[in-house]
Structure formats: structure tokens, C-alpha cells
C-alpha atoms as a PDB file:
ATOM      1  CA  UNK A   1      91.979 108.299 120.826  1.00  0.00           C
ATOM      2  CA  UNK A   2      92.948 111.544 119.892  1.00  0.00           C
ATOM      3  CA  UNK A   3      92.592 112.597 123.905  1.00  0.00           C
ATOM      4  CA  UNK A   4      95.503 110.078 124.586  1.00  0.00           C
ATOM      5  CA  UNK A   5      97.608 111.491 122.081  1.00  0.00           C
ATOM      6  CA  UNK A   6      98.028 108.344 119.892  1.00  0.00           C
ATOM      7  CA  UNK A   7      97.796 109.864 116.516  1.00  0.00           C
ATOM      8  CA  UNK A   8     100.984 112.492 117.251  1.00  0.00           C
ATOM      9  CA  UNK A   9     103.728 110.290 116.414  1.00  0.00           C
ATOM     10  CA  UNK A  10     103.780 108.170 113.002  1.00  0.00           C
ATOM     11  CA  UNK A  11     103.715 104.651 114.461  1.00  0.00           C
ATOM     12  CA  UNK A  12     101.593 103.584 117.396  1.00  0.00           C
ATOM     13  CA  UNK A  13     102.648 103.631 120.910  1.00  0.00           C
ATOM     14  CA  UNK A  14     101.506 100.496 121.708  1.00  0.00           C
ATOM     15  CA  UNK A  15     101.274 101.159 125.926  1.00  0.00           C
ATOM     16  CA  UNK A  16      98.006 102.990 125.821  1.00  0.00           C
ATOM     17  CA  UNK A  17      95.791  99.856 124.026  1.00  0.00           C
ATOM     18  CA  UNK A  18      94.361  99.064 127.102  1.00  0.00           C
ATOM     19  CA  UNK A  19      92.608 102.165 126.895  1.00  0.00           C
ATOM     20  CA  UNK A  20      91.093 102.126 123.388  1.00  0.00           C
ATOM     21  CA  UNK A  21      87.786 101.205 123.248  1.00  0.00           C
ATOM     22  CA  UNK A  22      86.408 103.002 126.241  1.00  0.00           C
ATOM     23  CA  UNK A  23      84.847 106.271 126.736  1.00  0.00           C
ATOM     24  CA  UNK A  24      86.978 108.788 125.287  1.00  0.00           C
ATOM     25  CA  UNK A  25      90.128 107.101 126.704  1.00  0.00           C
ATOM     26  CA  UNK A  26      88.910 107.981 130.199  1.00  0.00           C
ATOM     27  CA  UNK A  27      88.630 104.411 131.681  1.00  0.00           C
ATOM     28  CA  UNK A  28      89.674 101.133 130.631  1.00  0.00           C
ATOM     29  CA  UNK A  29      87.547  99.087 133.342  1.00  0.00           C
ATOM     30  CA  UNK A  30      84.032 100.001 131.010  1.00  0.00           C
ATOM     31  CA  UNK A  31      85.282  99.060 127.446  1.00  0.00           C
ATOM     32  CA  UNK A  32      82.561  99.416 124.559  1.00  0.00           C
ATOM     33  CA  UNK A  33      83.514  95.941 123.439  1.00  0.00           C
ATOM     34  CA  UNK A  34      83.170  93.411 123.745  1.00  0.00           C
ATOM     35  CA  UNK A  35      78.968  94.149 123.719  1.00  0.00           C
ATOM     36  CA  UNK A  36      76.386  93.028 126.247  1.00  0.00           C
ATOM     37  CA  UNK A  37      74.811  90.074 125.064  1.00  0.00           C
ATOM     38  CA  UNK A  38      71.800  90.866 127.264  1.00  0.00           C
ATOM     39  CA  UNK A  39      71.623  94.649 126.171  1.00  0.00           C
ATOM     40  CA  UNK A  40      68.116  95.742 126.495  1.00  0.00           C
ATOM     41  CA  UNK A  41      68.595  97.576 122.870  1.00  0.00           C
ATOM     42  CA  UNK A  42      71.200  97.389 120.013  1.00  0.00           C
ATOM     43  CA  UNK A  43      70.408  99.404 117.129  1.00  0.00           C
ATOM     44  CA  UNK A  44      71.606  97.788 113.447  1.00  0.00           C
ATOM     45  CA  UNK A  45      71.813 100.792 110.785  1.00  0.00           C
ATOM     46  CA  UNK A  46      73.265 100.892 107.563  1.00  0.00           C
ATOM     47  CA  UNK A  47      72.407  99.385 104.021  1.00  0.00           C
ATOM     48  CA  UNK A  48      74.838  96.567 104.796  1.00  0.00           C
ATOM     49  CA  UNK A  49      72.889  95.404 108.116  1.00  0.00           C
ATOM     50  CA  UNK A  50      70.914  93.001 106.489  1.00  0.00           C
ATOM     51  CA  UNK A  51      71.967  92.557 103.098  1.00  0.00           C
ATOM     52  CA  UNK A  52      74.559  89.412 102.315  1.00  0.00           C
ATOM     53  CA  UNK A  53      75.359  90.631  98.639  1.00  0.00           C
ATOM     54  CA  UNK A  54      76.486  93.977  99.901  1.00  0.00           C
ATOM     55  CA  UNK A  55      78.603  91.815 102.695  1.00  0.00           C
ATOM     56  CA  UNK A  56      80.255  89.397  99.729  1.00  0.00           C
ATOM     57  CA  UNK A  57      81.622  92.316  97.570  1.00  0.00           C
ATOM     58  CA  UNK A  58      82.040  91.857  94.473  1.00  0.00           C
ATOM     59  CA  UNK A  59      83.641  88.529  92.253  1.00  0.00           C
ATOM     60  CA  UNK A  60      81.864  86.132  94.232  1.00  0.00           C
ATOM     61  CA  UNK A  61      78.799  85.035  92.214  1.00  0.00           C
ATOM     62  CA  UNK A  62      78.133  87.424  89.866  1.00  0.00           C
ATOM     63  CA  UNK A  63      81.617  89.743  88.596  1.00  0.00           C
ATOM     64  CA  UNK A  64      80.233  92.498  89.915  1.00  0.00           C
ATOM     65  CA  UNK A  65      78.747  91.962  92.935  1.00  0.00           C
ATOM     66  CA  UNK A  66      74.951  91.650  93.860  1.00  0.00           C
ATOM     67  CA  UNK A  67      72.548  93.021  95.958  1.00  0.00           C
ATOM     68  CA  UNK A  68      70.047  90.815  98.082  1.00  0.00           C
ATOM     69  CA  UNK A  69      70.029  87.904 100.299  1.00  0.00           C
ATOM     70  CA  UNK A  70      69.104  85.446  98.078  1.00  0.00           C
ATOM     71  CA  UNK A  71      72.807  84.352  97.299  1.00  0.00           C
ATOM     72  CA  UNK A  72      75.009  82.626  98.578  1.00  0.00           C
ATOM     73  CA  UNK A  73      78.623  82.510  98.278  1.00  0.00           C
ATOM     74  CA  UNK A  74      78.317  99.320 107.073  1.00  0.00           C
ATOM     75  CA  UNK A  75      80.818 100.520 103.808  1.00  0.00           C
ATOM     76  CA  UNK A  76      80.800  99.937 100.468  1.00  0.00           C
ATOM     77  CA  UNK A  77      78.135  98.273  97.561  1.00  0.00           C
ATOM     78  CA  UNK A  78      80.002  95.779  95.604  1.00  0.00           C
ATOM     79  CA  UNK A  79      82.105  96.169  92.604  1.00  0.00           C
ATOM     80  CA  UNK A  80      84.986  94.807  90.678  1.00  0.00           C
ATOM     81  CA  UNK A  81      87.890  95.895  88.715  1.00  0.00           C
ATOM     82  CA  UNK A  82      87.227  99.289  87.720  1.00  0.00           C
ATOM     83  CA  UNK A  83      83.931  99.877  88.751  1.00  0.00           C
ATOM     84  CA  UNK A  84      85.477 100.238  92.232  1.00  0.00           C
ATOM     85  CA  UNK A  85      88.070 103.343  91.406  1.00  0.00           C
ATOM     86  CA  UNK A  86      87.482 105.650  93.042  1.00  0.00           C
ATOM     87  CA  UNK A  87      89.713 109.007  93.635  1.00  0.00           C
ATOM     88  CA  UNK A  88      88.234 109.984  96.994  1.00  0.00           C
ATOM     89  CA  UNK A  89      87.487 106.848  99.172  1.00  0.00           C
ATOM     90  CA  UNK A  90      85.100 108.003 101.352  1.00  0.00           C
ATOM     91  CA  UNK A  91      82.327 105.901 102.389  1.00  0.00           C
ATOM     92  CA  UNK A  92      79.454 105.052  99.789  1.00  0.00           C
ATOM     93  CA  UNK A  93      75.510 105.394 100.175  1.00  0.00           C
ATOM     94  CA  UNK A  94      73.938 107.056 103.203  1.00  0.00           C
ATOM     95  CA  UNK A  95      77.138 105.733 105.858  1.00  0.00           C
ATOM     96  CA  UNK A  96      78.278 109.150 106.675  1.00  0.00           C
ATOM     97  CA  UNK A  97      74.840 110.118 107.582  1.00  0.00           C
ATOM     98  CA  UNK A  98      74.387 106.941 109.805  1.00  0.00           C
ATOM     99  CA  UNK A  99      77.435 107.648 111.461  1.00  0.00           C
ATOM    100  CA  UNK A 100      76.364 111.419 112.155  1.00  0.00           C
ATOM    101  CA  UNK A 101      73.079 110.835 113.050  1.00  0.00           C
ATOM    102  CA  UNK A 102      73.574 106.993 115.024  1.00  0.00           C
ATOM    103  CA  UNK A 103      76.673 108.379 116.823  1.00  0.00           C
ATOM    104  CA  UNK A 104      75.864 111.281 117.505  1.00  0.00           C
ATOM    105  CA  UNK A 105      73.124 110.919 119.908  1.00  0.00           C
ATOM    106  CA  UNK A 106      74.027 107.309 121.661  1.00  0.00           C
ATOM    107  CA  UNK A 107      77.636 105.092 122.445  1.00  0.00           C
ATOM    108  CA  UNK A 108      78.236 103.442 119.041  1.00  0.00           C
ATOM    109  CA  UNK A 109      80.732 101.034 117.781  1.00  0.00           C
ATOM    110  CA  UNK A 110      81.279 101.308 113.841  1.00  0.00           C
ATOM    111  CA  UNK A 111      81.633  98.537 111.538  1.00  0.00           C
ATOM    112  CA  UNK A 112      82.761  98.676 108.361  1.00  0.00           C
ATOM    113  CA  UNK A 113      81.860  96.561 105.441  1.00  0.00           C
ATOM    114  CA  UNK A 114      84.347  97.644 102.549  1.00  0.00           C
ATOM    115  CA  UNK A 115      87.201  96.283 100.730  1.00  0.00           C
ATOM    116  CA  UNK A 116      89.909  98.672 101.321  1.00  0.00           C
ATOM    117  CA  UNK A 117      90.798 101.652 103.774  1.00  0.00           C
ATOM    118  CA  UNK A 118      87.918 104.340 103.464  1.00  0.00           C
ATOM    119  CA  UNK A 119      87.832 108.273 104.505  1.00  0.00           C
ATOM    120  CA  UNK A 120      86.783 107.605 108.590  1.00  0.00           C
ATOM    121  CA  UNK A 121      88.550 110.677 110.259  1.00  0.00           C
ATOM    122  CA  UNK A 122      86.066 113.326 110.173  1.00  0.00           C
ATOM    123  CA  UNK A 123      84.034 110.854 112.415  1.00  0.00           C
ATOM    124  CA  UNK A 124      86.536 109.444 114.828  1.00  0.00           C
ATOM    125  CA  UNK A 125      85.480 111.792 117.396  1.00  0.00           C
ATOM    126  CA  UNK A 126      81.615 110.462 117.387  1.00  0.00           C
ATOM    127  CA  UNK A 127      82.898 106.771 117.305  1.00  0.00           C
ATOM    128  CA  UNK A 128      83.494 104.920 120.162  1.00  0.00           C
ATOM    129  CA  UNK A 129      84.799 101.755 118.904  1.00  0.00           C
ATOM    130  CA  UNK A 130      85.608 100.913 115.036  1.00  0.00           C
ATOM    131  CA  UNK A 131      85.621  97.518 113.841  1.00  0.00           C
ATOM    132  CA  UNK A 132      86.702  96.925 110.053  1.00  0.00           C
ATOM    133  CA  UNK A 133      85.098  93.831 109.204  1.00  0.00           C
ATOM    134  CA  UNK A 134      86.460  94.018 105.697  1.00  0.00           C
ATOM    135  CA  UNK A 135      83.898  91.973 103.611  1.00  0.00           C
ATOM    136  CA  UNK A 136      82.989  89.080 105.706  1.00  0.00           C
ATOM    137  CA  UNK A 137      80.573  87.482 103.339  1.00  0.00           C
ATOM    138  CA  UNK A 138      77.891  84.807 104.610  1.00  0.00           C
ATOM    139  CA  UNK A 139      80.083  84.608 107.625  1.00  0.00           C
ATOM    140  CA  UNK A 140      78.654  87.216 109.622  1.00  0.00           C
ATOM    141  CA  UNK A 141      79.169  85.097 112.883  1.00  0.00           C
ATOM    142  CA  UNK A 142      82.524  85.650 112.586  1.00  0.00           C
ATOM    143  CA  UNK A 143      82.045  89.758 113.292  1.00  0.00           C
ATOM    144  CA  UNK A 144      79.183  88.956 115.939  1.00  0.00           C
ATOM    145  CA  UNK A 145      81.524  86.992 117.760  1.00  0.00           C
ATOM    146  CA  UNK A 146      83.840  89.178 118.732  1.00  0.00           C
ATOM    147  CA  UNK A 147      81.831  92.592 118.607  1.00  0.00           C
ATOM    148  CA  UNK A 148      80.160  89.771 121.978  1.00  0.00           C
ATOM    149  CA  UNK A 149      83.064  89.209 123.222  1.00  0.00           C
ATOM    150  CA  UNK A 150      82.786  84.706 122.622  1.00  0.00           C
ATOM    151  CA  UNK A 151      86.028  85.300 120.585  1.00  0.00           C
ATOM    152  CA  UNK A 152      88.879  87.843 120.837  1.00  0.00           C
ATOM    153  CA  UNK A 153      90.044  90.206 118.356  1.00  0.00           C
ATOM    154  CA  UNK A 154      93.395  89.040 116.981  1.00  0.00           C
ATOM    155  CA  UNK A 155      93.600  90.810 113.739  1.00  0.00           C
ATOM    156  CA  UNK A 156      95.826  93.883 112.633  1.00  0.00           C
ATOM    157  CA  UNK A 157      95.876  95.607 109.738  1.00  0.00           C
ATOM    158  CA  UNK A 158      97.006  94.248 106.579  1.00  0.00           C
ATOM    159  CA  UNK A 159      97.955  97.864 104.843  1.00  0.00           C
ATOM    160  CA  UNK A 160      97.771 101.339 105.974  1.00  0.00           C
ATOM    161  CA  UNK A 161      94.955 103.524 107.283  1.00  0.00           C
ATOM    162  CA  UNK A 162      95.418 107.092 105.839  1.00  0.00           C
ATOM    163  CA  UNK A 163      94.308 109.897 107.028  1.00  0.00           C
ATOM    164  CA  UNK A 164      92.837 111.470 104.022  1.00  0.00           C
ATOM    165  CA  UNK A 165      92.961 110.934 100.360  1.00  0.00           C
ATOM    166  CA  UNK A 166      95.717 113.289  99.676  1.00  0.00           C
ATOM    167  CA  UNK A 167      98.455 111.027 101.768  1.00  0.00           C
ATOM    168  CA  UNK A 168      98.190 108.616  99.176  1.00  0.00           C
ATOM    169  CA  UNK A 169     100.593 106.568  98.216  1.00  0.00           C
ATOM    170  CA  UNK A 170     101.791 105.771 101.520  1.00  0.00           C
ATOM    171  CA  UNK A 171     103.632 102.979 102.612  1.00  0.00           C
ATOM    172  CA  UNK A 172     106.002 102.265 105.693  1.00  0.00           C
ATOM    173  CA  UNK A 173     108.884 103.792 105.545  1.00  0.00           C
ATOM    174  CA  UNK A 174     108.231 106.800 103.718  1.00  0.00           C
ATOM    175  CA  UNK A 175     109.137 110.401 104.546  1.00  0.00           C
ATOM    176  CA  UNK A 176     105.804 111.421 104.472  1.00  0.00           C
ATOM    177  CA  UNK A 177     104.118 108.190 106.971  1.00  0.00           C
ATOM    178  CA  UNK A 178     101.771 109.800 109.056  1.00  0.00           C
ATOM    179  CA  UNK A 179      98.713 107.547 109.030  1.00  0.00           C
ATOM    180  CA  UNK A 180      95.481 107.199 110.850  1.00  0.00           C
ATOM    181  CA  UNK A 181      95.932 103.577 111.888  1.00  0.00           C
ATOM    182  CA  UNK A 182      99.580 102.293 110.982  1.00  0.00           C
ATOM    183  CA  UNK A 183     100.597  99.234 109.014  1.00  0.00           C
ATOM    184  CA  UNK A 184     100.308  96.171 111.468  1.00  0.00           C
ATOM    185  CA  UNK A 185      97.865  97.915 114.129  1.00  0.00           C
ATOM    186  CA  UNK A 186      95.122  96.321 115.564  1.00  0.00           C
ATOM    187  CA  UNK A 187      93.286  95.629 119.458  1.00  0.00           C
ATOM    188  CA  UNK A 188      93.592  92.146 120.908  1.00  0.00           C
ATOM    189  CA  UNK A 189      91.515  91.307 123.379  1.00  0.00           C
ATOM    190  CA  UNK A 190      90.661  88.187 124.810  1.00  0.00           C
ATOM    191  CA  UNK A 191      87.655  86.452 124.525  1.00  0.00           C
ATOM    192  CA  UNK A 192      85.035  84.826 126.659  1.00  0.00           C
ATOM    193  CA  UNK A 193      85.494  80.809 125.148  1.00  0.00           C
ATOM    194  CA  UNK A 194      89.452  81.211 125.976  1.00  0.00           C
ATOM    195  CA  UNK A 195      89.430  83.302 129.133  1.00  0.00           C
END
């Protein structure tokens, strides 16, 4: 993304989405996503893979948040309030070291499990497709479905995606806008049960 120059300006230029998701913004005829549904091997890493508590956040059964699949109801563990300040939003548990060590030795696409805009730029040159599934709770069909391509992606971003910590507060319209991902951005594709 950087390679196609789409982080110079403060708001998107919106003519060169056909060419996010694929290698390095070389070709957009061999897109990341949507995934092979017959891939011979998909790796799953992170402490949110297979853990629904972790995927519900926090306030859902319990205040705080629980750990487990025995509820019902890759990022951050769960928290509420308070317990989820935090002055430099970068991403909790072993992530970074998934991301480092998953993407940099095979194509990856990166999803993230977390409540709110985390610290993702010192990695954006290892990812090849990022996905933030916010925290989708016991509906994790609704992430597989488009990271396989039966449903589009349709959503854009409900705030801001800084850059780092120190941009913040930043909000549309201010002097200082220079964000990652901008207010409102997002990929649409379309998908396989509508094409």
C-alpha cells in the first residue's frame, strides 16, 4: 500500500482499491482475498483463534470479559471500563510476535480481534491483507465468510485509524489529519452468493 503511494495524502484516493489486497500492489488479477476454500493449508495463529471469550470482549456475560469457550453470548483480551485504558494501543499478548514470525515467512492476511484502532503500522509492510473484525463474538461465520469470499466486504470504518499513538486526538477535519486508514475507508468487494 505504501508502494502505490496511498498513505501520502490525508484522505484516500479512492482509484487505486482495485489494487489493495494483492501482492504488494503489483497485480490486481491475484488478490489475497477472498481465500481459497480448497487451500491445501491455512494456518490459524493467535490467542484469539480459538477462544470465543476473547472474541466477545468484554460486558457480555461477565463485566469484564472471560476467557474460554464455554460461554456463550487476533487483538485484544477482554476488558471493560477502565481496565481497557490504555496510553499506547498497541496490540496485547504475543500478536506482534505472530505477526513477525507468521508474516514474515508466508502470504498472510491479518485479522484483528479488538475493540478499537490498535498500533498496526510497524507491520503493514509484512501484511498482505488486514481485516478488522472488531469483536465479532459467537458469530465467527460472519468473518469466515468474507475472508472466503461467500459474502463481500461492505464495511468502512466507523472512526479513524492513526498512525501512532502520538496523533491522538484526531478527528476529520483537523489540521493535523494524517491517518493510517481515514474515517469512512474500507474495501468492497463482491462476493461469491451475489456475483
Amino acid at each position: 500500500m505504501f508502494v502505490m503511494g496511498l498513505f501520502e495524502k490525508p484522505l484516500a484516493d479512492y482509484s487505486l482499491t482495485d489494487h489493495l489486497g494483492s501482492q504488494n500492489g503489483e497485480s490486481a488479477d491475484n488478490p489475497i482475498l477472498p481465500l481459497p476454500k480448497k487451500a491445501p493449508k491455512i494456518l490459524v495463529s493467535g490467542i484469539h483463534a480459538d477462544n470465543l471469550g476473547y472474541q466477545c470482549g468484554g460486558c457480555m456475560i461477565n463485566w469484564q470479559g472471560l476467557s474460554g469457550n464455554n460461554i456463550t453470548s487476533v487483538g485484544e483480551t477482554p476488558y471493560a471500563e477502565t481496565n481497557g485504558d490504555s496510553l499506547n494501543l498497541t496490540i496485547s499478548g504475543n500478536g506482534v510476535e505472530t505477526i513477525n514470525n507468521v508474516c514474515s515467512g508466508v502470504k498472510c492476511v491479518v485479522v484483528l480481534i479488538t475493540s478499537r484502532p490498535v498500533v498496526i503500522l510497524p507491520y503493514i509492510d509484512i501484511i498482505e491483507g488486514l481485516v478488522a473484525a472488531w469483536l465479532p463474538g459467537s458469530e465467527g461465520y460472519g468473518v469466515t465468510d468474507v475472508l472466503f469470499g461467500d459474502y463481500g466486504f461492505s464495511g468502512k470504518l466507523p472512526r479513524t485509524w492513526f498512525k501512532s499513538v502520538d496523533q491522538l486526538p484526531m478527528n476529520v477535519g483537523d489540521s493535523h489529519y494524517d491517518p493510517l486508514f481515514p474515517f469512512g475507508f474500507g474495501l468492497s468487494t463482491q462476493g461469491l452468493k451475489f456475483a
